[in-house]
Protein backbone atom coordinates (compact mmCIF):
# COMPACT_ATOMS: atom_id res chain seq x y z
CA UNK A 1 -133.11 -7.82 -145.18
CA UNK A 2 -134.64 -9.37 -142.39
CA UNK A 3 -133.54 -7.33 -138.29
CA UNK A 4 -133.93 -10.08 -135.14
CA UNK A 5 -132.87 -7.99 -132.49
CA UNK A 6 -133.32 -4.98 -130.77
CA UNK A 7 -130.63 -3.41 -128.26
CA UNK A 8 -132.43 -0.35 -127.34
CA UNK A 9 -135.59 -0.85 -125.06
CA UNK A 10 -137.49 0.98 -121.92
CA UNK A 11 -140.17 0.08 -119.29
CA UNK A 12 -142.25 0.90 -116.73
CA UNK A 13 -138.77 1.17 -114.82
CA UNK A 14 -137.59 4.16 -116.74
CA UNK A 15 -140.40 6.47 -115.28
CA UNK A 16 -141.47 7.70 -118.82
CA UNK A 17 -142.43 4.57 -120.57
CA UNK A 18 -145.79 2.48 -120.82
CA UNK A 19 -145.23 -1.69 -120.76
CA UNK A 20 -143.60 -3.89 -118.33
CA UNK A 21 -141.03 -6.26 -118.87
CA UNK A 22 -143.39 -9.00 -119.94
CA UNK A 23 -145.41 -6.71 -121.89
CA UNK A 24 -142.30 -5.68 -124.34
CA UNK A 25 -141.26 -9.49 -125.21
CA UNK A 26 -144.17 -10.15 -126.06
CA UNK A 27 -144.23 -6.68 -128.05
CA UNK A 28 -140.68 -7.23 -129.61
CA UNK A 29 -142.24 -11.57 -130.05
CA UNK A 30 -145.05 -10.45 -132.46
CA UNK A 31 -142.77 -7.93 -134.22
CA UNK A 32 -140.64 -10.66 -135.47
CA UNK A 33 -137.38 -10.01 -132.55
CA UNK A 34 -135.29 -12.74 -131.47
CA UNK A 35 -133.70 -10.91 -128.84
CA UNK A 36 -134.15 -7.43 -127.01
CA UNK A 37 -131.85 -5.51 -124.73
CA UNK A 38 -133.53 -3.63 -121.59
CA UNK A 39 -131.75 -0.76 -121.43
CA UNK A 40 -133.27 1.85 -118.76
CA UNK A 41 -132.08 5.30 -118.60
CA UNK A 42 -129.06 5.52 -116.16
CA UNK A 43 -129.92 7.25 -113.01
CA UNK A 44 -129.29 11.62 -113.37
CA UNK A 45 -132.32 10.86 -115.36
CA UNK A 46 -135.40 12.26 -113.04
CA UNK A 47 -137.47 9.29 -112.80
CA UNK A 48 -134.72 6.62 -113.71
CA UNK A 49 -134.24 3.92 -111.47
CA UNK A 50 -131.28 3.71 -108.77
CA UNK A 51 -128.30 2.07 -109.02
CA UNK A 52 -129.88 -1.04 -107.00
CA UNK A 53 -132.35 -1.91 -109.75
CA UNK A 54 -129.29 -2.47 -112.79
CA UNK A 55 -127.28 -4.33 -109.97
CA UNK A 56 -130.33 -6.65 -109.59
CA UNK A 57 -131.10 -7.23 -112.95
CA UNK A 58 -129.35 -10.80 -112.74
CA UNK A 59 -132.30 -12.04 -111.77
CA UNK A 60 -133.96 -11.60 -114.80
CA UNK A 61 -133.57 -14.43 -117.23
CA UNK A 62 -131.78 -14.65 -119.50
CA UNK A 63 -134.58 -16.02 -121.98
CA UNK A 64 -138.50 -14.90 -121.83
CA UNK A 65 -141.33 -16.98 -123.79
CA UNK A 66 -138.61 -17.52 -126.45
CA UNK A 67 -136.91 -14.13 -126.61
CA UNK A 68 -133.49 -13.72 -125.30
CA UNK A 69 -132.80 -11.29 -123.42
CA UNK A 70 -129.69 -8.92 -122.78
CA UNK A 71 -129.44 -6.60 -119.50
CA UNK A 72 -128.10 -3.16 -119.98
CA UNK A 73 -128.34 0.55 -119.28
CA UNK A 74 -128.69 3.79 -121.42
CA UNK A 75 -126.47 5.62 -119.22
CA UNK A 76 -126.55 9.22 -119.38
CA UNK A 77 -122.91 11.50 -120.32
CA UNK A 78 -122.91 14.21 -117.66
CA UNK A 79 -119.86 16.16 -118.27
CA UNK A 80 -117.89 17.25 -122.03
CA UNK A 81 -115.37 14.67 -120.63
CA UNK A 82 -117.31 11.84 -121.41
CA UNK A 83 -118.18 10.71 -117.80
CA UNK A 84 -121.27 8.71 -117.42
CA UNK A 85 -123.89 7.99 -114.18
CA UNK A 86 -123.35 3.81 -113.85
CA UNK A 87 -119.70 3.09 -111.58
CA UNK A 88 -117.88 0.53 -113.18
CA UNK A 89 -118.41 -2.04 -110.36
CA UNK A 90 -122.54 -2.14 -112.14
CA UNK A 91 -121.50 -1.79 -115.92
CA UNK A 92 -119.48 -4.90 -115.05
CA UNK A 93 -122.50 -6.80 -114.10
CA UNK A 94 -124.50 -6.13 -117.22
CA UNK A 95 -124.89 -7.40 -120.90
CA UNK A 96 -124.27 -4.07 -122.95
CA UNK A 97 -124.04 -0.71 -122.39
CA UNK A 98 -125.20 2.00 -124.17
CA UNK A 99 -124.46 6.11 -123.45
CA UNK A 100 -126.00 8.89 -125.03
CA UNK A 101 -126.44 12.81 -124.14
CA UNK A 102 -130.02 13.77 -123.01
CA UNK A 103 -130.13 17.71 -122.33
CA UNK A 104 -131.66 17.53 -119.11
CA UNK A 105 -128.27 15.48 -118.11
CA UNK A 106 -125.48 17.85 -119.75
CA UNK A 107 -126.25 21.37 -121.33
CA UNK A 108 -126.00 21.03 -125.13
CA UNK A 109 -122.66 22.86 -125.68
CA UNK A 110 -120.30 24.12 -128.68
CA UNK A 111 -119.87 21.27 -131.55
CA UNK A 112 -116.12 21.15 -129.70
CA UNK A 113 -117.85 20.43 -126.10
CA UNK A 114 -120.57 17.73 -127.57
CA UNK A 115 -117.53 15.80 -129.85
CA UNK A 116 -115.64 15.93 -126.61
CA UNK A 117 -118.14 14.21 -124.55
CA UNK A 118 -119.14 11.87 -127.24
CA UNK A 119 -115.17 11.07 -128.05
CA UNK A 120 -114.78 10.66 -124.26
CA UNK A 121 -117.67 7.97 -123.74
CA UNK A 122 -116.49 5.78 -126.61
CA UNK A 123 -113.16 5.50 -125.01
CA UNK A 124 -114.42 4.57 -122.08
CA UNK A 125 -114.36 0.00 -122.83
CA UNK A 126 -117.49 -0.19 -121.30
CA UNK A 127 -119.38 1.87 -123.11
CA UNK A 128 -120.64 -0.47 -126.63
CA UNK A 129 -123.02 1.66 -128.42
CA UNK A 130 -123.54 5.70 -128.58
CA UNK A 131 -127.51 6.14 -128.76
CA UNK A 132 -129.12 8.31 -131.17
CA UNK A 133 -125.88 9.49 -132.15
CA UNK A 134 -127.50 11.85 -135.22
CA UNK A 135 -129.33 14.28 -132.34
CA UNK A 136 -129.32 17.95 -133.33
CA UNK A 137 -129.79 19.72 -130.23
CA UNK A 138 -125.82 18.18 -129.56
CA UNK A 139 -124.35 19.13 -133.33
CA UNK A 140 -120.59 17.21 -133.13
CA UNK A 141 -117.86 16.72 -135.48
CA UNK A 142 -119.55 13.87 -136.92
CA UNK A 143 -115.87 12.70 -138.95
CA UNK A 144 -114.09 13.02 -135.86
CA UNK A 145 -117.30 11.04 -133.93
CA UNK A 146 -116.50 8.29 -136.55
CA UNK A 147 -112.85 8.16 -136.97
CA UNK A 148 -113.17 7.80 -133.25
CA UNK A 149 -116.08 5.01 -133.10
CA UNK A 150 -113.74 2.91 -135.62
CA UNK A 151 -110.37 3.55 -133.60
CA UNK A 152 -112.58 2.18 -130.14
CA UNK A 153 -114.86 -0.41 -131.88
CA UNK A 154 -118.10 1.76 -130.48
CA UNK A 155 -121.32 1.10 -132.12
CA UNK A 156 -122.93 4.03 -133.61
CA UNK A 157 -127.18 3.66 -133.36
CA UNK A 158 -129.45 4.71 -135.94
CA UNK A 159 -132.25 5.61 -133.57
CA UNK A 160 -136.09 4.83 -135.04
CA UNK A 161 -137.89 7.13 -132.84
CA UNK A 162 -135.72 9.78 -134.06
CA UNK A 163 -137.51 9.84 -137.14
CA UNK A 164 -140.66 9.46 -135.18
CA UNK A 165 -141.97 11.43 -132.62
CA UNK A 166 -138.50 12.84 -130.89
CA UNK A 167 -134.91 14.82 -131.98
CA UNK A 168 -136.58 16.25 -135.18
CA UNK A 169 -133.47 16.87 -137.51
CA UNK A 170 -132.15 13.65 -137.05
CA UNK A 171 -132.54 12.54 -140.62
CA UNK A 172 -130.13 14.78 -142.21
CA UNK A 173 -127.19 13.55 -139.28
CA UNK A 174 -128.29 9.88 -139.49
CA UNK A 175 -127.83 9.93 -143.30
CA UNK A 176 -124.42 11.17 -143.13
CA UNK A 177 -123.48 8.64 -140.22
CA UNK A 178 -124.53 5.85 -142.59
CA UNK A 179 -123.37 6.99 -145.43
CA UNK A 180 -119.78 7.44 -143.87
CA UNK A 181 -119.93 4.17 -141.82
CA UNK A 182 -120.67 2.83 -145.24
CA UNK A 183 -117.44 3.78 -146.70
CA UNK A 184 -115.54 3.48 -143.48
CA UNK A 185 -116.45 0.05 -142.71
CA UNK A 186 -118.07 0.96 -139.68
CA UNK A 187 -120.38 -1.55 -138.05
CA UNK A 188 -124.28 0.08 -136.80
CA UNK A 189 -127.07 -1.00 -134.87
CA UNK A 190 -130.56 0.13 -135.01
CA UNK A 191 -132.66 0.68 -131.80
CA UNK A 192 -136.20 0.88 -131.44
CA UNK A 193 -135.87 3.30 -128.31
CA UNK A 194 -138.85 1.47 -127.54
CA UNK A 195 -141.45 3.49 -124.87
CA UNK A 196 -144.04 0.76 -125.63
CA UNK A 197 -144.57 -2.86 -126.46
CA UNK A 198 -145.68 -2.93 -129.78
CA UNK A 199 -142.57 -0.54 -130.89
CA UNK A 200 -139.98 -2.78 -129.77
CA UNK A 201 -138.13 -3.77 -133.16
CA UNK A 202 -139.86 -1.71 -135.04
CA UNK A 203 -137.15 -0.20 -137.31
CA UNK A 204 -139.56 0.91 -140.30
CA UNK A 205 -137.79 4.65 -140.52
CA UNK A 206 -134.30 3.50 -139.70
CA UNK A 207 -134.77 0.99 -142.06
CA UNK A 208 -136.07 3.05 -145.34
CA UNK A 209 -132.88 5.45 -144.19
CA UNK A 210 -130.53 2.75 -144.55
CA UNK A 211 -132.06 1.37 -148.12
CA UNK A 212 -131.81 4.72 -149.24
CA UNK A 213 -128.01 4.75 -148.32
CA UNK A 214 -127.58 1.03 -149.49
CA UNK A 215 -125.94 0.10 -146.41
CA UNK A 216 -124.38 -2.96 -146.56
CA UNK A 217 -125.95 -5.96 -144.54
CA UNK A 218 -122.52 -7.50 -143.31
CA UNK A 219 -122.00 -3.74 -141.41
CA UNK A 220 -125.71 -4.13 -139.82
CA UNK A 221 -125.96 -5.78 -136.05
CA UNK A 222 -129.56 -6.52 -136.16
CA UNK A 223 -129.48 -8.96 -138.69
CA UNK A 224 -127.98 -11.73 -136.83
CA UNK A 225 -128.30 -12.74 -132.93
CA UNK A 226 -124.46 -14.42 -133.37
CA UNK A 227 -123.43 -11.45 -134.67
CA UNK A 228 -123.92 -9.33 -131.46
CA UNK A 229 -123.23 -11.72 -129.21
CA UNK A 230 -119.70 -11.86 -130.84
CA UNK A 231 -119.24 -8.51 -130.43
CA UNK A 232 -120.02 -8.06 -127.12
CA UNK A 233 -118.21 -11.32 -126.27
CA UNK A 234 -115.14 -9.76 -127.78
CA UNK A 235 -115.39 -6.65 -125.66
CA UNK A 236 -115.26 -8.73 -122.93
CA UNK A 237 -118.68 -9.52 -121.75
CA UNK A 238 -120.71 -12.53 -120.98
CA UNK A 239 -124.29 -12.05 -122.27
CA UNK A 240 -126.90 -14.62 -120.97
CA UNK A 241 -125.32 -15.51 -117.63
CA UNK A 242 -128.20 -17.11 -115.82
CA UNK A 243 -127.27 -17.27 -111.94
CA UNK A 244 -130.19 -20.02 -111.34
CA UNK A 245 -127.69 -22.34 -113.33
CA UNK A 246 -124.82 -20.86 -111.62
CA UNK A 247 -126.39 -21.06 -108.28
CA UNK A 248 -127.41 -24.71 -109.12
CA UNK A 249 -124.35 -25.69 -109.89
CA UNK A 250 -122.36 -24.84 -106.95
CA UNK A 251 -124.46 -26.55 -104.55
C-alpha cells in the first residue's frame, strides 16, 4: 500500500518546530509525498502564529518543486463546547482544517467534557479532520466520537508521532479507532505531525498499526491525491486556488 500525501505538517511558523517551508517539501519530496498540508497550530497556542499569517497564506503556491500543496490550520478546541481559535471569516480562506485538544489550550476534563468538545468540533462544517484523535491525557467516548465522525463526515487521524516521541498510550486508542472505523465504514487519514523535514510522510508506526488491523485501503485518504481533494471539494472547499492566476486573469 503505497501513502502520497500528508495533511498534517508544522514549521518554523509554529514556534516549536525545526524546517521552513522549503525545507519540508523537499523533506515530504524525498519521502515519496505528492502533496503536504501546512497546518500550523491555531493561535491560543504560545508561540503560534497570529491570525494575519493563516489569512496570508494565499500567497503561498499552490505547488512547490513538484509537491502540491494545501493551506490549513491545526486549530486548537478551547472550551468542552467544541469552540475553536480560527473565526470563520480565516477557515474560509484555507484548504483544510484540522482541530484537536492540546492541554495547554483546554484542561483535560471528565470522558463526558473531552467527548463533548470533540462531538462539538466535528459539527462545526469547517472543521475536516480531528488530530490525534487516540490521545490519552483527553480519554472520550470513543463509540460516541465515531458514531459522531460518520453522522458529520469528520476525518478521524491516526497520528505517527503518537507512537513516536509524544501522547504515550496512544496505541491502545488508535487500535480501537481503526478497528471500529473498519467495521463502520469510516474513512481515516494519517498525519505525520511533522516537527521536521525529513518526518513529513513518514507514517512507518501508523502504518504497521493499520496492517495489524487490516484496514481496508478504499477507507485510507493517503493513498490517493484525488481522493482528498474530493473530499474536501465536497465539503465545500477549493484546494489549490492560486491568486497569481486569479490576479492575472482579471487584469
Amino acid at each position: 500500500m503505497k501513502f502520497v500525501l500528508d495533511t498534517h505538517c508544522h514549521t518554523i511558523v509554529s514556534g516549536h518546530a525545526y524546517s521552513t517551508l522549503t525545507e519540508m517539501v523537499e523533506g515530504a519530496k524525498q519521502n515519496g509525498m505528492e502533496l503536504i498540508a501546512i497546518t500550523e497550530h491555531g493561535p491560543a497556542l504560545p508561540s503560534a502564529p497570529h491570525y494575519y499569517y493563516f489569512g496570508n497564506l494565499k500567497v503561498v503556491p499552490p505547488e512547490i518543486q513538484g509537491v502540491k500543496i494545501l493551506k490549513g490550520v491545526e486549530a486548537n478546541i478551547i472550551d468542552y463546547d467544541g469552540n475553536i481559535d480560527m473565526p470563520e471569516t480565516y477557515l474560509k480562506r484555507l484548504d483544510i482544517i484540522l482541530a484537536s485538544l492540546h492541554d495547554i489550550c483546554i484542561e483535560p476534563g471528565t470522558v463526558q467534557k473531552n467527548t463533548s468538545a470533540i462531538v462539538g468540533a466535528m459539527n462545526n462544517p469547517d472543521v475536516d479532520i480531528i488530530a490525534h484523535s487516540g490521545n490519552p491525557l483527553f480519554p472520550v467516548d470513543y463509540d460516541k466520537i465515531l458514531e459522531t465522525a460518520k453522522k458529520t463526515n469528520t476525518l478521524l487521524e491516526i497520528n505517527n508521532s503518537s507512537f513516536v516521541a509524544t501522547r504515550k498510550g496512544s496505541y491502545k486508542n488508535c487500535y480501537y479507532i481503526a478497528q471500529k472505523c473498519k467495521e463502520m465504514e469510516i474513512p481515516i487519514v494519517i498525519g505525520s505531525d511533522a516537527h521536521y523535514a525529513l518526518d513529513a510522510g513518514e507514517f512507518t508506526k501508523a502504518r504497521r498499526l493499520l496492517e495489524e488491523v487490516d484496514f481496508p485501503e478504499e477507507l485510507i485518504m493517503n493513498t490517493h491525491v484525488e481522493k482528498l481533494i474530493k473530499y474536501l471539494k465536497d465539503k465545500g472547499r477549493t484546494p489549490f486556488h492560486d491568486i497569481r492566476i486569479h490576479d492575472h486573469m482579471n487584469m
